[in-house]
Protein backbone atom coordinates (compact mmCIF):
# COMPACT_ATOMS: atom_id res chain seq x y z
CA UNK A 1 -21.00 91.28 -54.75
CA UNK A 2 -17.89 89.66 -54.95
CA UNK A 3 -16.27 92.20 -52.66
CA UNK A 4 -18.37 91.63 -49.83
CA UNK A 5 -16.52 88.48 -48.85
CA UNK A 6 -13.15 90.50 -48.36
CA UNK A 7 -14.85 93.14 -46.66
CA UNK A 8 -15.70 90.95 -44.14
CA UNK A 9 -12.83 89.10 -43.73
CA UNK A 10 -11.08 92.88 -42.88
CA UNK A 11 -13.50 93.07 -40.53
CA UNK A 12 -13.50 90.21 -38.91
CA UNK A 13 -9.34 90.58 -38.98
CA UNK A 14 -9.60 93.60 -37.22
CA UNK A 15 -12.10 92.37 -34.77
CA UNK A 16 -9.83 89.74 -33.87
CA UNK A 17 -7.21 91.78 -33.53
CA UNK A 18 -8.48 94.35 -30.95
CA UNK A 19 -9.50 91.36 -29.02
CA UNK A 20 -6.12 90.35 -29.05
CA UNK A 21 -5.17 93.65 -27.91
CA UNK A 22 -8.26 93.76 -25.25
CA UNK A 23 -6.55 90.19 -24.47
CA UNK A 24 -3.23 90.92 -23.82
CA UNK A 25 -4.05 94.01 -21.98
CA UNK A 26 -6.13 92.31 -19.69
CA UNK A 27 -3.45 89.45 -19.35
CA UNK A 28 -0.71 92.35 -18.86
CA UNK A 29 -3.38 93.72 -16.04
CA UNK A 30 -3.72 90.51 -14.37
CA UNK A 31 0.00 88.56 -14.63
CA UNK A 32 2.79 90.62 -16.26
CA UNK A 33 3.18 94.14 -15.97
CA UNK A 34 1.16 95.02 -12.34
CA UNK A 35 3.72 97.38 -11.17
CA UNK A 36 3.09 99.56 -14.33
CA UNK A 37 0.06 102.05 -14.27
CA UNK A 38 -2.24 102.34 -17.13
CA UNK A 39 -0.85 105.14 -18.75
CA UNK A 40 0.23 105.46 -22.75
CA UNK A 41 3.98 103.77 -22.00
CA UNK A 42 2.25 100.66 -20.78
CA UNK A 43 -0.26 100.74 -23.35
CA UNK A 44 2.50 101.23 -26.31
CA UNK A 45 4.07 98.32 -24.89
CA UNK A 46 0.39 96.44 -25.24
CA UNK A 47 -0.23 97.66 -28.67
CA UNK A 48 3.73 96.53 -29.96
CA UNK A 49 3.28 93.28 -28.40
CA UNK A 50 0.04 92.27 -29.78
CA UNK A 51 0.83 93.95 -32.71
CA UNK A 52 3.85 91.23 -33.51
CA UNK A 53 2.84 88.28 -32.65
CA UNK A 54 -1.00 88.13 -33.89
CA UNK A 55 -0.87 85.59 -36.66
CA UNK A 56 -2.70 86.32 -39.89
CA UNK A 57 -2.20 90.66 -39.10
CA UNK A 58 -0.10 92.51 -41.99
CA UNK A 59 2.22 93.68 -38.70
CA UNK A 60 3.16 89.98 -37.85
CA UNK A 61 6.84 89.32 -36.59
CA UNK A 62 8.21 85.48 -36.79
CA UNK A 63 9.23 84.46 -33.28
CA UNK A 64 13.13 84.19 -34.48
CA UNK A 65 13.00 87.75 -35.61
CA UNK A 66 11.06 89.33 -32.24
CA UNK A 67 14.75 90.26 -30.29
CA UNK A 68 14.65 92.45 -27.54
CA UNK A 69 17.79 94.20 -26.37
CA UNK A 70 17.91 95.97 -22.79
CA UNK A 71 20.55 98.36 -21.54
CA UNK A 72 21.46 97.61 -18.27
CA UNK A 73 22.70 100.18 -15.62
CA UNK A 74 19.98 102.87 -15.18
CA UNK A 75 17.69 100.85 -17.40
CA UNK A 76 16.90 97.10 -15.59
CA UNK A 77 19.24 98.27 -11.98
CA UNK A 78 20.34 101.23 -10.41
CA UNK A 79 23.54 103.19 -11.65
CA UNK A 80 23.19 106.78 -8.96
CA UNK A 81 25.30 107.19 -7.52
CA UNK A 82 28.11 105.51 -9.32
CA UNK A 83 28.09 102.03 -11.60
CA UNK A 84 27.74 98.63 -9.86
CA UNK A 85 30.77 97.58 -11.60
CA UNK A 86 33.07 101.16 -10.62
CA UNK A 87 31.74 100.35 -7.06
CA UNK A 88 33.29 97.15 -7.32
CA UNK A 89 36.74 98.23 -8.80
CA UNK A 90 36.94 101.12 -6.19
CA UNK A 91 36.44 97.77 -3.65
CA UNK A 92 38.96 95.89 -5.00
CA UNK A 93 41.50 98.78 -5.40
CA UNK A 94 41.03 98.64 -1.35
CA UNK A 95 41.39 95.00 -1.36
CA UNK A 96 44.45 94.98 -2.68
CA UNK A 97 45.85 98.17 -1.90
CA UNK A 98 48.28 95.86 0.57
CA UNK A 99 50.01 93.98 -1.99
CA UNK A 100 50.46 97.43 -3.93
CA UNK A 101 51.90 100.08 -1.53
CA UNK A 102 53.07 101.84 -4.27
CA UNK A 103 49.35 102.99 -5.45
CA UNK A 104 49.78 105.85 -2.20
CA UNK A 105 51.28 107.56 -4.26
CA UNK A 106 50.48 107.05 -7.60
CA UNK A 107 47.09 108.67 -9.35
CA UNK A 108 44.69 107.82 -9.29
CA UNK A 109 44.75 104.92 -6.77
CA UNK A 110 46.01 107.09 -4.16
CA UNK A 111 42.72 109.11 -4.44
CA UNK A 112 40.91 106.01 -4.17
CA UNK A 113 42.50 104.92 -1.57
CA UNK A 114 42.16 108.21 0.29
CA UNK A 115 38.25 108.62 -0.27
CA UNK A 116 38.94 111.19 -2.88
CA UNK A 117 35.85 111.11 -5.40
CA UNK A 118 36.77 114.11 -6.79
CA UNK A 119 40.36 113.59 -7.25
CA UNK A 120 39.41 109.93 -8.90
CA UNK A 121 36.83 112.35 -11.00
CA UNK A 122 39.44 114.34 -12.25
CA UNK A 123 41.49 111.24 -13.75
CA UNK A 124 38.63 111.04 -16.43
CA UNK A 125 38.58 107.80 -18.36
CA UNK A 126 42.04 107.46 -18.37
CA UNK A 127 42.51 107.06 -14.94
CA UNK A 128 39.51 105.24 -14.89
CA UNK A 129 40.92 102.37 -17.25
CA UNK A 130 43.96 101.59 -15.87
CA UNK A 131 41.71 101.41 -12.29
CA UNK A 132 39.92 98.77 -14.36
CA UNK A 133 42.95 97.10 -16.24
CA UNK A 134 44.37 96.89 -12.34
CA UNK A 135 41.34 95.06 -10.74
CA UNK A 136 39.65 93.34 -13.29
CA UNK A 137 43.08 91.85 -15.63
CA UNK A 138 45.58 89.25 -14.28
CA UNK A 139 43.37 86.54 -13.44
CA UNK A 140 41.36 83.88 -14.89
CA UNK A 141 37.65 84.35 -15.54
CA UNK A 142 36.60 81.92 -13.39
CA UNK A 143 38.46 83.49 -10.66
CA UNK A 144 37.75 86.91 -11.91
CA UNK A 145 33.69 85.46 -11.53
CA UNK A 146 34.24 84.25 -8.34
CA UNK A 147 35.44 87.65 -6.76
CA UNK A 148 32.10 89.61 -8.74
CA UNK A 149 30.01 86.90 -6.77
CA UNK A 150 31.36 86.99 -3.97
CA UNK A 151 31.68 91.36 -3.72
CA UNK A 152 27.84 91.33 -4.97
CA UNK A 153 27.00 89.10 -1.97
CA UNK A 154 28.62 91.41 0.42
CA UNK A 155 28.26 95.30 -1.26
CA UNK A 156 25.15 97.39 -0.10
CA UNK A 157 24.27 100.12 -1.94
CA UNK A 158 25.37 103.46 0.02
CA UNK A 159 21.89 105.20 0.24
CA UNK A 160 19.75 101.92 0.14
CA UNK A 161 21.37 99.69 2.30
CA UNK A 162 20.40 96.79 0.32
CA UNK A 163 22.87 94.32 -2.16
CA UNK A 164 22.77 95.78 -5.37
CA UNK A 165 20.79 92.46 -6.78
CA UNK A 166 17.96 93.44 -5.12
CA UNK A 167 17.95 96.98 -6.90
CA UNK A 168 16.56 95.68 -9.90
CA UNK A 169 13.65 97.64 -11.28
CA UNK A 170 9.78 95.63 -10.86
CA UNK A 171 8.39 97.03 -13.74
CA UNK A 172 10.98 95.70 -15.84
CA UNK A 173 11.49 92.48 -14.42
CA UNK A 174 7.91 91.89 -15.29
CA UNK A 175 8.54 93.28 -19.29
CA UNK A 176 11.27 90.72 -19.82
CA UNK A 177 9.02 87.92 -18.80
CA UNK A 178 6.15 89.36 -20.60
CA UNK A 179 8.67 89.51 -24.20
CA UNK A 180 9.77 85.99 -23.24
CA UNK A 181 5.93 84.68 -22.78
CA UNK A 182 5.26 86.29 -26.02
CA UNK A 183 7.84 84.65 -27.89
CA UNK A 184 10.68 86.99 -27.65
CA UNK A 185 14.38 86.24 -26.86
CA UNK A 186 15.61 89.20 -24.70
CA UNK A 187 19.58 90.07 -24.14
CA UNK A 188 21.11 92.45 -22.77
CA UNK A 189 23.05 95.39 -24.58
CA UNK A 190 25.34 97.47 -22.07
CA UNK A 191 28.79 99.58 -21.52
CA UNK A 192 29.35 97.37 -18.34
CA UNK A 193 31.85 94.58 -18.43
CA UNK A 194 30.47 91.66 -20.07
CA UNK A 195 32.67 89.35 -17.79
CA UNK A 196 30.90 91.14 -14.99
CA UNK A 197 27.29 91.00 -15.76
CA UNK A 198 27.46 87.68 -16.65
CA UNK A 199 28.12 86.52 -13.03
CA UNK A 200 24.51 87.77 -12.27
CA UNK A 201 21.98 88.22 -15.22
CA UNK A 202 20.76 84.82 -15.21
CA UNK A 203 19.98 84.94 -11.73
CA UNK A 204 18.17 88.27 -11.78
CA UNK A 205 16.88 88.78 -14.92
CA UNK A 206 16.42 85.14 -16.02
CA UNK A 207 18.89 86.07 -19.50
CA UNK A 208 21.77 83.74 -20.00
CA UNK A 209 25.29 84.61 -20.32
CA UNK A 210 25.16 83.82 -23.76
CA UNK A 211 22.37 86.68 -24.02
CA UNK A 212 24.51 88.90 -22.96
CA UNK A 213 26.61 91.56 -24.94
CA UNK A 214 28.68 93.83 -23.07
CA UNK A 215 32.18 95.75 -22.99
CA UNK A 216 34.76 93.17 -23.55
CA UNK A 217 38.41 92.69 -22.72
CA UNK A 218 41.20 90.66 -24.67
CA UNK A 219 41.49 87.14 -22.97
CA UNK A 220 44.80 84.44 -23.88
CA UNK A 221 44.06 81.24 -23.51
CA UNK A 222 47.06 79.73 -21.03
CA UNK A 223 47.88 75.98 -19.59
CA UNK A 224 47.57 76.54 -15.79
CA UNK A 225 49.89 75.27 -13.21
CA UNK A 226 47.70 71.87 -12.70
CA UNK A 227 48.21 71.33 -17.06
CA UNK A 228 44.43 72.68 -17.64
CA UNK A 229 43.84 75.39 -19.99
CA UNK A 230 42.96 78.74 -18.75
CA UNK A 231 41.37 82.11 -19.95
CA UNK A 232 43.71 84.50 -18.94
CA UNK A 233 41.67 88.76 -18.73
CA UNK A 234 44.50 90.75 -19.97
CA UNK A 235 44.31 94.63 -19.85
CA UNK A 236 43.41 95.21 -22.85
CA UNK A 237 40.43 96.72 -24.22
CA UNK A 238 38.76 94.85 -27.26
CA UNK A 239 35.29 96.66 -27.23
CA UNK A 240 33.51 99.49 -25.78
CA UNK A 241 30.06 98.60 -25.54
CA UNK A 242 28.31 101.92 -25.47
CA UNK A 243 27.62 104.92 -27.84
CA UNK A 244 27.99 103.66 -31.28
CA UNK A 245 29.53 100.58 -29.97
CA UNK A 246 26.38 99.26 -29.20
CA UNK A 247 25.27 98.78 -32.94
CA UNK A 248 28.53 96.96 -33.39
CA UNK A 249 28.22 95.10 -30.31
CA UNK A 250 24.60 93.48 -31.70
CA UNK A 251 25.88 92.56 -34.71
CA UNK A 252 29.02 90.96 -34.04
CA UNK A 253 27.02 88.88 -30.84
CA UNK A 254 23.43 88.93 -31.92
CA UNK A 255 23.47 89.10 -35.94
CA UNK A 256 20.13 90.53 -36.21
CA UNK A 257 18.71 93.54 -36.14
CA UNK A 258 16.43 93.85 -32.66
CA UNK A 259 13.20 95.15 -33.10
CA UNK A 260 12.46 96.12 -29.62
CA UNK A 261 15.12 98.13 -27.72
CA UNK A 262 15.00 99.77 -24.53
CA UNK A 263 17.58 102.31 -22.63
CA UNK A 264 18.06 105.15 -20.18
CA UNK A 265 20.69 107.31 -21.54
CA UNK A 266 22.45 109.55 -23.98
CA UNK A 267 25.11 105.96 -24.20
CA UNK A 268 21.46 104.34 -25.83
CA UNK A 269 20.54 106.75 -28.23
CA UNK A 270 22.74 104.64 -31.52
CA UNK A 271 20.83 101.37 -30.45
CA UNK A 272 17.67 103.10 -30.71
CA UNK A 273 18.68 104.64 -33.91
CA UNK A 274 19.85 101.26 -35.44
CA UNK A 275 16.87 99.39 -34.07
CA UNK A 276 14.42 101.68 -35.35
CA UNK A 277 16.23 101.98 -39.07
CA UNK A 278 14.98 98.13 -39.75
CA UNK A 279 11.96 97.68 -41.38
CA UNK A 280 8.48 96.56 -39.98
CA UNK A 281 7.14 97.56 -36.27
CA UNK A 282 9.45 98.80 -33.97
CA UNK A 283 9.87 99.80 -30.69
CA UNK A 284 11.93 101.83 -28.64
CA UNK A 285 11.78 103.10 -25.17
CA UNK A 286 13.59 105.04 -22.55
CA UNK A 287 13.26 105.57 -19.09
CA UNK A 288 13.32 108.49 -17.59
CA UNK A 289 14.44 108.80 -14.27
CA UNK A 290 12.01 111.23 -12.38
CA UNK A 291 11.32 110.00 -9.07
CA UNK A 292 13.76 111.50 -6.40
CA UNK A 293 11.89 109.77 -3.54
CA UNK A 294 11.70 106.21 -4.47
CA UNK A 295 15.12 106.17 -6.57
CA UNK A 296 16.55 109.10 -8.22
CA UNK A 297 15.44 112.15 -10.38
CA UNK A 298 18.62 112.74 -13.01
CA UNK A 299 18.39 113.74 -16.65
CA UNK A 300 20.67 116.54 -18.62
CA UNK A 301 23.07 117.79 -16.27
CA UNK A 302 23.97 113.99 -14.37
CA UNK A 303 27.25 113.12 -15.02
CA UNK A 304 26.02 109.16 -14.63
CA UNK A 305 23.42 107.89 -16.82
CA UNK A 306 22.85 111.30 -18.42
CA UNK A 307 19.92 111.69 -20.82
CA UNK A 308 19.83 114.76 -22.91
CA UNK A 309 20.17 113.98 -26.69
CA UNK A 310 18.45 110.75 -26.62
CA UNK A 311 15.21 112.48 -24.79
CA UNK A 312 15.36 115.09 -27.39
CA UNK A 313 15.38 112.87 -30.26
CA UNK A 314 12.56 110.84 -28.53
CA UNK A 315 10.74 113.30 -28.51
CA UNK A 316 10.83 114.17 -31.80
CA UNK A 317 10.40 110.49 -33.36
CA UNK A 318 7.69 109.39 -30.71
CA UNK A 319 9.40 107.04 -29.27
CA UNK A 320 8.42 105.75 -25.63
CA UNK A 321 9.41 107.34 -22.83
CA UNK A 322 8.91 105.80 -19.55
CA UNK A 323 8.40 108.26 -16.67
CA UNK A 324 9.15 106.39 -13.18
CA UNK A 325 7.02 108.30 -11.05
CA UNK A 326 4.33 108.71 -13.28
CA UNK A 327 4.54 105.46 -14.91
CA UNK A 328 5.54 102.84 -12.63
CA UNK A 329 3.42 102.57 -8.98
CA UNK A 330 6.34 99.95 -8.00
CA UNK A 331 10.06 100.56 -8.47
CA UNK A 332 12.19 97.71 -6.74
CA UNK A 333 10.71 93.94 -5.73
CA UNK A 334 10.37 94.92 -1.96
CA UNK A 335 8.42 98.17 -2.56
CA UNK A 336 4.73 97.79 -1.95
């Protein structure tokens, strides 16, 4: 007899937790994720979700703890056929290719300067560094900010025509605000330059800069000319925030372990892996670019954004993968 009382309060617990689930589905349906079809990714996403934040369920994740971490070229924007931030560099190379006429002839800025993409190829990351220590050091940040804001106000993207800002993906524009409704506190995890992204996250993605971890460079703090301090960008790397710099990157910024982490790429695959080593629910996702005609179909063989190891492994420990075409029946903000 006196077991009945405890079999119905598991009952009644899991009644109220499928209609939580039924709930946030239908909510999810309705307000925050429209662009993605029904399919198993979305309803993973569901099932997580109301998973962690039912109160009372054994699976039941504080709101401090619930941090969501999001790669960011390839996985919230568009990175085919180059990186935002290389497209920039290459643009300031030309900018001030006149107040460097040595870079004719010196690699790999006379490559650059010549249209050469295989040439600049061929430089690898070395030549691809001191591209970046030339256009991106010697300045302050606020003036190094002010040139990002004012190239992403002008730059098109070369097959779409449109400002890169606006080639931010629907699907996930609607997941961050869906985490942050549910009591999540989402940042952003990526190889770009953190001085870089910062310029525009807030904007787009509604994450502050302070959300935001990212490849950084040594800065020197200097009195400027008017006797107000400065924060000199020096060309000097300090860290690379991809591969297994990502892990490092989250705890040196973050300091706890995310339980939710999404990516596109083989540079994802240790943030998945140290995300999904904590204990308790976890999550982790990938998308997987397969749609040629509404943005770009790339996997193993792309030499940007390529996903090989990470889409085996997902494979293998069930993580989600997000297929575009399949998954998502809206891509950017001005599809319909």
């Amino acid at each position: 007899m006196s077991s009945t009382p405890c079999l119905l309060q598991r009952a009644l617990r899991r009644l109220l937790c499928a209609a939580c689930l039924l709930a946030a589905a239908a909510l999810a349906q309705a307000q925050g994720l429209p662009s993605w079809n029904d399919g198993a990714a979305k309803q993973a996403i569901l099932r997580f979700v109301a998973d962690v934040t039912t109160p009372g369920s054994a699976t039941f994740v504080a709101p401090a703890e619930r941090i969501a971490v999001f790669d960011n070229d390839g996985t919230l924007w568009v990175e085919q056929p180059i990186y935002a931030q290389f497209a920039f560099a290459l643009d300031r190379v030309k900018a001030l290719a006149p107040r460097h006429p040595e870079w004719k002839t010196t690699p790999p800025f006379d490559a650059i300067l010549k249209g050469d993409t295989k040439a600049f190829a061929a430089a690898g990351e070395k030549g691809l560094m001191q591209v970046l220590a030339a256009t991106h050091a010697g300045m302050t940040t606020e003036q190094f900010s002010a040139s990002v804001a004012e190239w992403l106000a002008k730059a098109r993207h070369p097959r779409f025509g449109q400002p890169y800002e606006k080639l931010v993906y629907q699907p996930m524009l609607e997941l961050l605000a869906y985490l942050r409704e549910n009591g999540f506190k989402t940042f952003i995890v990526s190889g770009g330059g953190v001085e870089f992204m910062r310029v525009f996250t807030e904007k787009v993605y509604g994450i502050p800069p302070e959300q935001v971890v990212g490849s950084t460079g040594q800065l020197a703090f200097k009195m400027g000319a008017d006797g107000k301090p400065v924060l000199l960008k020096l060309p000097k790397i300090d860290l690379v925030d991809d591969n297994v710099g990502k892990p490092v990157g989250i705890q040196r910024f973050i300091g706890r372990r995310p339980i939710l982490a999404f990516g596109n790429s083989d540079g994802d695959q240790q943030m998945l892996e140290w995300t999904a080593a904590g204990a308790g629910p976890r999550f982790m996702g990938l998308v997987h670019h397969t749609d040629a005609e509404r943005e770009y179909a790339y996997d193993r063989s792309s030499r940007v954004g390529k996903l090989d190891k990470a889409l085996d492994e997902a494979r293998a420990r069930g993580w989600t993968v997000v297929d575009m075409k399949q998954d998502w029946n809206r891509v950017f903000p001005a599809d319909r």
